[in-house]
N, C-alpha and C. Protein backbone atom coordinates (compact mmCIF):
# COMPACT_ATOMS: atom_id res chain seq x y z
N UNK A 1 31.50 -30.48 -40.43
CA UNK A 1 30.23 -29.79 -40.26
C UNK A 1 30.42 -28.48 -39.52
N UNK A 2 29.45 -27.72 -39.87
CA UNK A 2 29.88 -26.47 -39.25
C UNK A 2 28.88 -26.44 -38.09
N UNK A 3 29.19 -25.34 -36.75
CA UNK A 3 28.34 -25.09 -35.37
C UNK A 3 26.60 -24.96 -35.62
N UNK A 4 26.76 -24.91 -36.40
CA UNK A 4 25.31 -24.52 -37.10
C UNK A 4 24.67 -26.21 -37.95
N UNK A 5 25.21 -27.07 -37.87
CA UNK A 5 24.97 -28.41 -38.37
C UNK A 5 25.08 -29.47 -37.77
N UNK A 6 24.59 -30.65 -37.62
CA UNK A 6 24.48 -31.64 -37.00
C UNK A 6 24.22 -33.02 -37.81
N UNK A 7 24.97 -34.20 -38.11
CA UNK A 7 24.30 -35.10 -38.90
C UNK A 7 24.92 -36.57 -39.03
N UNK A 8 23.98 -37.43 -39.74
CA UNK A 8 24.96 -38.73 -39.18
C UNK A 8 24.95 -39.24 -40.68
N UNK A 9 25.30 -40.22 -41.15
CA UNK A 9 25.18 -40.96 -42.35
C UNK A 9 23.79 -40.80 -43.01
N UNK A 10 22.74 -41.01 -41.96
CA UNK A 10 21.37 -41.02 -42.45
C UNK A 10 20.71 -40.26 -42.75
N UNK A 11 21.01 -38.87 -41.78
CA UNK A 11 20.25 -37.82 -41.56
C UNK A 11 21.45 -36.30 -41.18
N UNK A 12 20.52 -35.15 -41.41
CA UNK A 12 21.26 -33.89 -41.31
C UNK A 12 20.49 -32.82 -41.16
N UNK A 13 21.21 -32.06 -39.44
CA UNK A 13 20.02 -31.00 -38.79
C UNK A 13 20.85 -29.87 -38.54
N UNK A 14 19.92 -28.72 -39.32
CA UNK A 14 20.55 -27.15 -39.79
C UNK A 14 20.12 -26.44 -39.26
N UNK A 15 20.16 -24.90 -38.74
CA UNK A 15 19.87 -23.65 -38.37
C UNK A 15 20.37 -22.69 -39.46
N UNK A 16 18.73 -22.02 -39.69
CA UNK A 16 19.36 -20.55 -40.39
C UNK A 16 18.67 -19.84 -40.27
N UNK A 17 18.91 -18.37 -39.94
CA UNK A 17 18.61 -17.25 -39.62
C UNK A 17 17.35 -16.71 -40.35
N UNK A 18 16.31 -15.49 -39.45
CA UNK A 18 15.88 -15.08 -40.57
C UNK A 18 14.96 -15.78 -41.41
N UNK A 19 13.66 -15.82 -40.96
CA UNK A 19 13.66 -16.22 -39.17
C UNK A 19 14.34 -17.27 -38.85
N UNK A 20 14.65 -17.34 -37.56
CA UNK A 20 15.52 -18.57 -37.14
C UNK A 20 14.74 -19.84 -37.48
N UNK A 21 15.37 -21.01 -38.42
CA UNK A 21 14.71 -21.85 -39.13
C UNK A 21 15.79 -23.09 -38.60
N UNK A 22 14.93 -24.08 -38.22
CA UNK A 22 15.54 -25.66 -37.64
C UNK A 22 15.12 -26.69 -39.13
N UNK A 23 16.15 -27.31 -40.02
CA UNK A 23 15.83 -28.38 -40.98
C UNK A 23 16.32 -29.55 -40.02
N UNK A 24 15.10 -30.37 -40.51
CA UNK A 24 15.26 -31.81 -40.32
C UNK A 24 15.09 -32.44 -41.74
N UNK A 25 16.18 -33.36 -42.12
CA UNK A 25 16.25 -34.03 -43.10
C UNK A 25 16.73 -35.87 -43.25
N UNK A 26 16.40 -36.32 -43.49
CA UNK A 26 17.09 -37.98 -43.86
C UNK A 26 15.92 -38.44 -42.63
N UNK A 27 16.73 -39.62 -42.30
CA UNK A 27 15.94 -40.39 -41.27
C UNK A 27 16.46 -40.56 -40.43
N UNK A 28 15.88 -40.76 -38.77
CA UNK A 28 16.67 -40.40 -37.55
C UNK A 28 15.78 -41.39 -36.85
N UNK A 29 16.66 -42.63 -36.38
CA UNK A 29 16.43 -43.75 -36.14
C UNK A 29 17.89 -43.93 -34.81
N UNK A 30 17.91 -43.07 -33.97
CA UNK A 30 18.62 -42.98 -33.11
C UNK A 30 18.70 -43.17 -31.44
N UNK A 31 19.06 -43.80 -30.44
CA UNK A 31 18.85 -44.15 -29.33
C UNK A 31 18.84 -42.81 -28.72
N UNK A 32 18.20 -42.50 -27.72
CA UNK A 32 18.02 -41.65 -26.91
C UNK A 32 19.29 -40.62 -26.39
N UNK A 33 20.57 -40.98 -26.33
CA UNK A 33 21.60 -40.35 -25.88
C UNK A 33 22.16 -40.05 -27.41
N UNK A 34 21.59 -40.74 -28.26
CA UNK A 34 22.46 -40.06 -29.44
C UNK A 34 21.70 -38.78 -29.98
N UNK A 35 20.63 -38.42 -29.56
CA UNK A 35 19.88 -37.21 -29.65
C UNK A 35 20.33 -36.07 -28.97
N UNK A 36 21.71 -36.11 -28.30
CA UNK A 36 22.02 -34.71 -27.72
C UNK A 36 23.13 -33.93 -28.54
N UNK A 37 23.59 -34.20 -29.73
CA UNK A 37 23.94 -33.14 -30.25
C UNK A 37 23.13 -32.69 -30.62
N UNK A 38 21.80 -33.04 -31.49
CA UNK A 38 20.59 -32.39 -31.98
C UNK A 38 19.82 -31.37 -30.91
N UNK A 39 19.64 -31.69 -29.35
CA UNK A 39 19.00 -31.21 -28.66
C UNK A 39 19.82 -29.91 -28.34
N UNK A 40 21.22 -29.98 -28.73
CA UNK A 40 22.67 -28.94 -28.04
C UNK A 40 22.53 -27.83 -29.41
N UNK A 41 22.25 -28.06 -31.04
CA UNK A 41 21.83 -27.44 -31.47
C UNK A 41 20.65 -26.71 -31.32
N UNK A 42 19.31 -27.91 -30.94
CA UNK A 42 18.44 -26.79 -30.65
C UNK A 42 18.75 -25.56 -29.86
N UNK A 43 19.40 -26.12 -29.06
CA UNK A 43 19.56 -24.65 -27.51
C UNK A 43 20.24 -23.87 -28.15
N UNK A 44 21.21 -24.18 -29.33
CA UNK A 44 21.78 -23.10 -30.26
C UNK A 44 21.04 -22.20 -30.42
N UNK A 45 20.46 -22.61 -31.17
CA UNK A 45 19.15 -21.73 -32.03
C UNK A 45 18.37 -20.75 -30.90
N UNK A 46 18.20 -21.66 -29.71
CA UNK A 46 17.14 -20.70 -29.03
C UNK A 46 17.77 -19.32 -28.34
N UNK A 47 19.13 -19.70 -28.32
CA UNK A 47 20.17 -18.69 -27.63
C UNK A 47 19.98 -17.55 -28.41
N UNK A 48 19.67 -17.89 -29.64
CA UNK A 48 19.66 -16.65 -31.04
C UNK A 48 18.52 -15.62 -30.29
N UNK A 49 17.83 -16.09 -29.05
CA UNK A 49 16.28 -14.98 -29.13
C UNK A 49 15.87 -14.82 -29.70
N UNK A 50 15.36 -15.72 -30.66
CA UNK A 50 14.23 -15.59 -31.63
C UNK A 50 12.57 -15.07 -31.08
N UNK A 51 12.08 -14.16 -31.54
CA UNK A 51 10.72 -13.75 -31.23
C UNK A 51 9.91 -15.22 -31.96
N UNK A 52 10.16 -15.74 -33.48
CA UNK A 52 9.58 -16.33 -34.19
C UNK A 52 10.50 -17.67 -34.56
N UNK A 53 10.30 -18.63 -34.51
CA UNK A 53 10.87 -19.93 -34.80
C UNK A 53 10.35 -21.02 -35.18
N UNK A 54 10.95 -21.24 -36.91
CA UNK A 54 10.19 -22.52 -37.50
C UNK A 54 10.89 -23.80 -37.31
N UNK A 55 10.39 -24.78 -37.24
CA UNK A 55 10.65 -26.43 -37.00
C UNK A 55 10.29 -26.96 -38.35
N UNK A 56 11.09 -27.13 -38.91
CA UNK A 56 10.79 -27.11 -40.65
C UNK A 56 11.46 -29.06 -40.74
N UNK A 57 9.66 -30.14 -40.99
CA UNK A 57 10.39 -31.71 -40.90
C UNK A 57 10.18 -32.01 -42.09
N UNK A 58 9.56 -30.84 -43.48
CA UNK A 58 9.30 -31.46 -44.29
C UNK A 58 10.23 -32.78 -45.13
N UNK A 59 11.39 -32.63 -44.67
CA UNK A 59 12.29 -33.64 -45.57
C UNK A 59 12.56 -35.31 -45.03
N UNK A 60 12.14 -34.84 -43.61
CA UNK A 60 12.27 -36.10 -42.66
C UNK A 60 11.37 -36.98 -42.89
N UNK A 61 11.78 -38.34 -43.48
CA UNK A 61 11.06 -39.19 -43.68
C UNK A 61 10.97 -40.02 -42.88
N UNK A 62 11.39 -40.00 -41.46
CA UNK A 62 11.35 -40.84 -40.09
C UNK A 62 11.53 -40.32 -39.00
N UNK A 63 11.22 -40.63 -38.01
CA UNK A 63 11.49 -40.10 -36.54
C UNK A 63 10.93 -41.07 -35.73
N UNK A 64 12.16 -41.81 -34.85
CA UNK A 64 11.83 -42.33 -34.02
C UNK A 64 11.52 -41.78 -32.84
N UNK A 65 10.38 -42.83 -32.24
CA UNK A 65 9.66 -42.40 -30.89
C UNK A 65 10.94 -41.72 -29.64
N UNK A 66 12.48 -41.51 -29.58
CA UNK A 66 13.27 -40.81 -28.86
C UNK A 66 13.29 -39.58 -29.65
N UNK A 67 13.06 -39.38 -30.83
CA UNK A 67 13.01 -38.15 -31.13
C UNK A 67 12.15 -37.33 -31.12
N UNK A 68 11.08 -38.15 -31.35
CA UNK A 68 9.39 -37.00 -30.98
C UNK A 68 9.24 -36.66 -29.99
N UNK A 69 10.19 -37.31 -28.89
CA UNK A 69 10.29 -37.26 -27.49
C UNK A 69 10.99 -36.15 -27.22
N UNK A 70 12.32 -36.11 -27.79
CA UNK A 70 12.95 -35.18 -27.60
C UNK A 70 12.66 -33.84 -28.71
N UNK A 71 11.66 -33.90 -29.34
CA UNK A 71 11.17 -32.72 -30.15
C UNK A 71 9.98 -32.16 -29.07
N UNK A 72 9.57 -32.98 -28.64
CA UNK A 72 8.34 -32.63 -27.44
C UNK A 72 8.93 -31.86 -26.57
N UNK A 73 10.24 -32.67 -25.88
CA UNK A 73 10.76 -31.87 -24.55
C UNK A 73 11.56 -30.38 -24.90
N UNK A 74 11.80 -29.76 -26.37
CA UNK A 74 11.94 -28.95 -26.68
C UNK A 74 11.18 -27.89 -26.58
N UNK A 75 10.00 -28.20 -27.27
CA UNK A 75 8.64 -27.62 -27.37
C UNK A 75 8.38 -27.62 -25.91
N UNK A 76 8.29 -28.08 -24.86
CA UNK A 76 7.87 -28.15 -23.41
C UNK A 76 9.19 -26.56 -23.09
N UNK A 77 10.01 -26.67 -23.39
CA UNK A 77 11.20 -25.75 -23.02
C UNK A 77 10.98 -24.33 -23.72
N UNK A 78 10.26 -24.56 -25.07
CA UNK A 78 9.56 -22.91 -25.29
C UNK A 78 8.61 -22.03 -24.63
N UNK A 79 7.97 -23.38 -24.20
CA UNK A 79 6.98 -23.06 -23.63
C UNK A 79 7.08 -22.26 -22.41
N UNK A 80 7.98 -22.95 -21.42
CA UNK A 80 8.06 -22.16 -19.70
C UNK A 80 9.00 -21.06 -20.49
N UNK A 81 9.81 -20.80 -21.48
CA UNK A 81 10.63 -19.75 -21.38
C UNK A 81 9.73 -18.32 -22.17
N UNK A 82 8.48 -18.65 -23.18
CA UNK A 82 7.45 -17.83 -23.65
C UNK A 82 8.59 -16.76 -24.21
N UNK A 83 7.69 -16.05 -24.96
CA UNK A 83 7.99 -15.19 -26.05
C UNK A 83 8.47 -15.88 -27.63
N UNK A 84 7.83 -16.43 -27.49
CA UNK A 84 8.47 -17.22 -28.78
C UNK A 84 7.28 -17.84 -29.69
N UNK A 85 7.25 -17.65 -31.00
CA UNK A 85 6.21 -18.01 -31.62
C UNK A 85 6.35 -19.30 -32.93
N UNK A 86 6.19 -20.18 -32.42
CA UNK A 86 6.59 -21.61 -33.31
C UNK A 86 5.38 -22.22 -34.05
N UNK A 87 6.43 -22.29 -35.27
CA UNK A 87 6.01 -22.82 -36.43
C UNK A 87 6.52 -24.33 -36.34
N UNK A 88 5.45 -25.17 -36.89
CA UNK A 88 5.68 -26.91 -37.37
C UNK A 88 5.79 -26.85 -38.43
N UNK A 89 6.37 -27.30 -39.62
CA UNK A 89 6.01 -27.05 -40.77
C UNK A 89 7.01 -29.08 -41.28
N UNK A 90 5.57 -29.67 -42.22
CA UNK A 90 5.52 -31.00 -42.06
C UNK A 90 4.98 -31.16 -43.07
N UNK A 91 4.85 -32.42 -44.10
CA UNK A 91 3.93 -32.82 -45.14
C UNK A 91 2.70 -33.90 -44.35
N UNK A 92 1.70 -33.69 -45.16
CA UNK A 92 0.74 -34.74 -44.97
C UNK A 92 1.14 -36.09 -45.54
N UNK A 93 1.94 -35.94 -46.73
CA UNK A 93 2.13 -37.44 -47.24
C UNK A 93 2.85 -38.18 -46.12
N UNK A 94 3.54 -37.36 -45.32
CA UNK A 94 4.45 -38.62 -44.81
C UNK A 94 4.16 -39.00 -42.93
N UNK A 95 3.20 -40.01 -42.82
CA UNK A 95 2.42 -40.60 -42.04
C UNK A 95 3.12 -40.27 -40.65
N UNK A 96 3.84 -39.97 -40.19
CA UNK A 96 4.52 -40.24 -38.57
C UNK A 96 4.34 -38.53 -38.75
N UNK A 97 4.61 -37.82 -39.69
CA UNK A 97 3.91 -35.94 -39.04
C UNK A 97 2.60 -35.76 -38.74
N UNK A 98 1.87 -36.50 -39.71
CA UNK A 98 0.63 -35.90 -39.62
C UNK A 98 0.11 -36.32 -37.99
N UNK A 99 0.35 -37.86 -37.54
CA UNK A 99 0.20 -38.27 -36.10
C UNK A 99 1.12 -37.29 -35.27
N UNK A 100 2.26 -37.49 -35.41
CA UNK A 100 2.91 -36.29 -34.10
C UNK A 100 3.58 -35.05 -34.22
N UNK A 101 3.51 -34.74 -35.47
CA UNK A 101 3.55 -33.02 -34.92
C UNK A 101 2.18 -32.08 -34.57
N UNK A 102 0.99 -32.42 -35.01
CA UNK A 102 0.20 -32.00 -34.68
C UNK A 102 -0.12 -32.24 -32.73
N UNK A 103 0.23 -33.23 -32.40
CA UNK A 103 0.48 -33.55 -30.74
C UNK A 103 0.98 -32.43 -30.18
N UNK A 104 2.14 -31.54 -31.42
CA UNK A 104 2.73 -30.16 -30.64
C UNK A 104 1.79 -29.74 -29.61
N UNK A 105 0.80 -29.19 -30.45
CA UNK A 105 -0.14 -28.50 -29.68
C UNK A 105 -0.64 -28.64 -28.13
N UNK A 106 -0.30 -30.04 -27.86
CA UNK A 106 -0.51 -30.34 -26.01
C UNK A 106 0.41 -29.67 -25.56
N UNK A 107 1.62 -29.30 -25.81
CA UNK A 107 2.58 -28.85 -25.24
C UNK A 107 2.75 -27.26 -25.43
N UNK A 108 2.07 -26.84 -26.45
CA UNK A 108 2.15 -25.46 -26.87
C UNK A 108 1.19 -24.99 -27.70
N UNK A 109 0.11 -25.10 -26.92
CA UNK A 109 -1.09 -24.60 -27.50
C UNK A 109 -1.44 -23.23 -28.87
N UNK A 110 -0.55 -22.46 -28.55
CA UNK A 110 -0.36 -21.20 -29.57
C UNK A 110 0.77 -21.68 -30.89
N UNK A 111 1.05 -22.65 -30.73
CA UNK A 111 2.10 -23.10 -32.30
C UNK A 111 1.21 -23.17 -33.41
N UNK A 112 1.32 -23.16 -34.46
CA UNK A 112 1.74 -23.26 -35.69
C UNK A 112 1.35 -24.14 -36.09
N UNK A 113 0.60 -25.13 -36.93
CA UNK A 113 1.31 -26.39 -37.26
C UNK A 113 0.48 -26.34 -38.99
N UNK A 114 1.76 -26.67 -39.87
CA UNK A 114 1.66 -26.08 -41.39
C UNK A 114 2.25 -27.48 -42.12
N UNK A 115 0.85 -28.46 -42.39
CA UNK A 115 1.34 -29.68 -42.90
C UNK A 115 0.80 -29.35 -44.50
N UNK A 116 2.21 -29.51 -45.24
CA UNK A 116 1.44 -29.17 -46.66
C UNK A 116 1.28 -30.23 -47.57
């Protein structure tokens, strides 16, 4: 995998530029400490200084409650550092976005959230 990728048998998490874009894909059914390469990419991405940054879950068909957790405490980390303008971008069909990415918003009132 390359510095820019992250993934396990189940699931696989990307960065790409332009605007700086985070994929979540497969299903991520992972204990809490196994969420820090994912969280070590995020900080990738944020290192980029992005003015604008999408969170793109349309492919993710799961997320366990350590990951919404740790998608939250991300979003909590845009937040105190500001300048940054985030996008959710999620389907309605698939039941665990429509409940918690829209939650973004407690944490970052000015996001985005683009469930199609």
């Amino acid at each position: 995998m390359q510095e820019n990728e992250v993934g396990g048998g189940a699931y696989r998490v990307w960065v790409e530029d332009d605007p700086v874009t985070i994929h979540f894909s497969g299903s991520m059914r992972l204990p809490m400490k196994d969420y820090k390469p994912v969280t070590d990419l995020l900080n990738v991405a944020l290192e980029r200084s992005p003015k604008a940054l999408v969170m793109d879950f349309q492919e993710l068909t799961f997320l366990n409650s350590s990951g919404i957790n740790m998608v939250f405490r991300f979003v909590i980390t845009l937040r105190r550092r500001g300048g940054v303008d985030l996008e959710v971008r999620g389907k309605k069909t698939i039941q665990w976005q429509t409940k918690s990415l829209t939650s973004v918003r407690k944490f970052l009132p000015k996001a985005r959230i683009v469930l199609l």
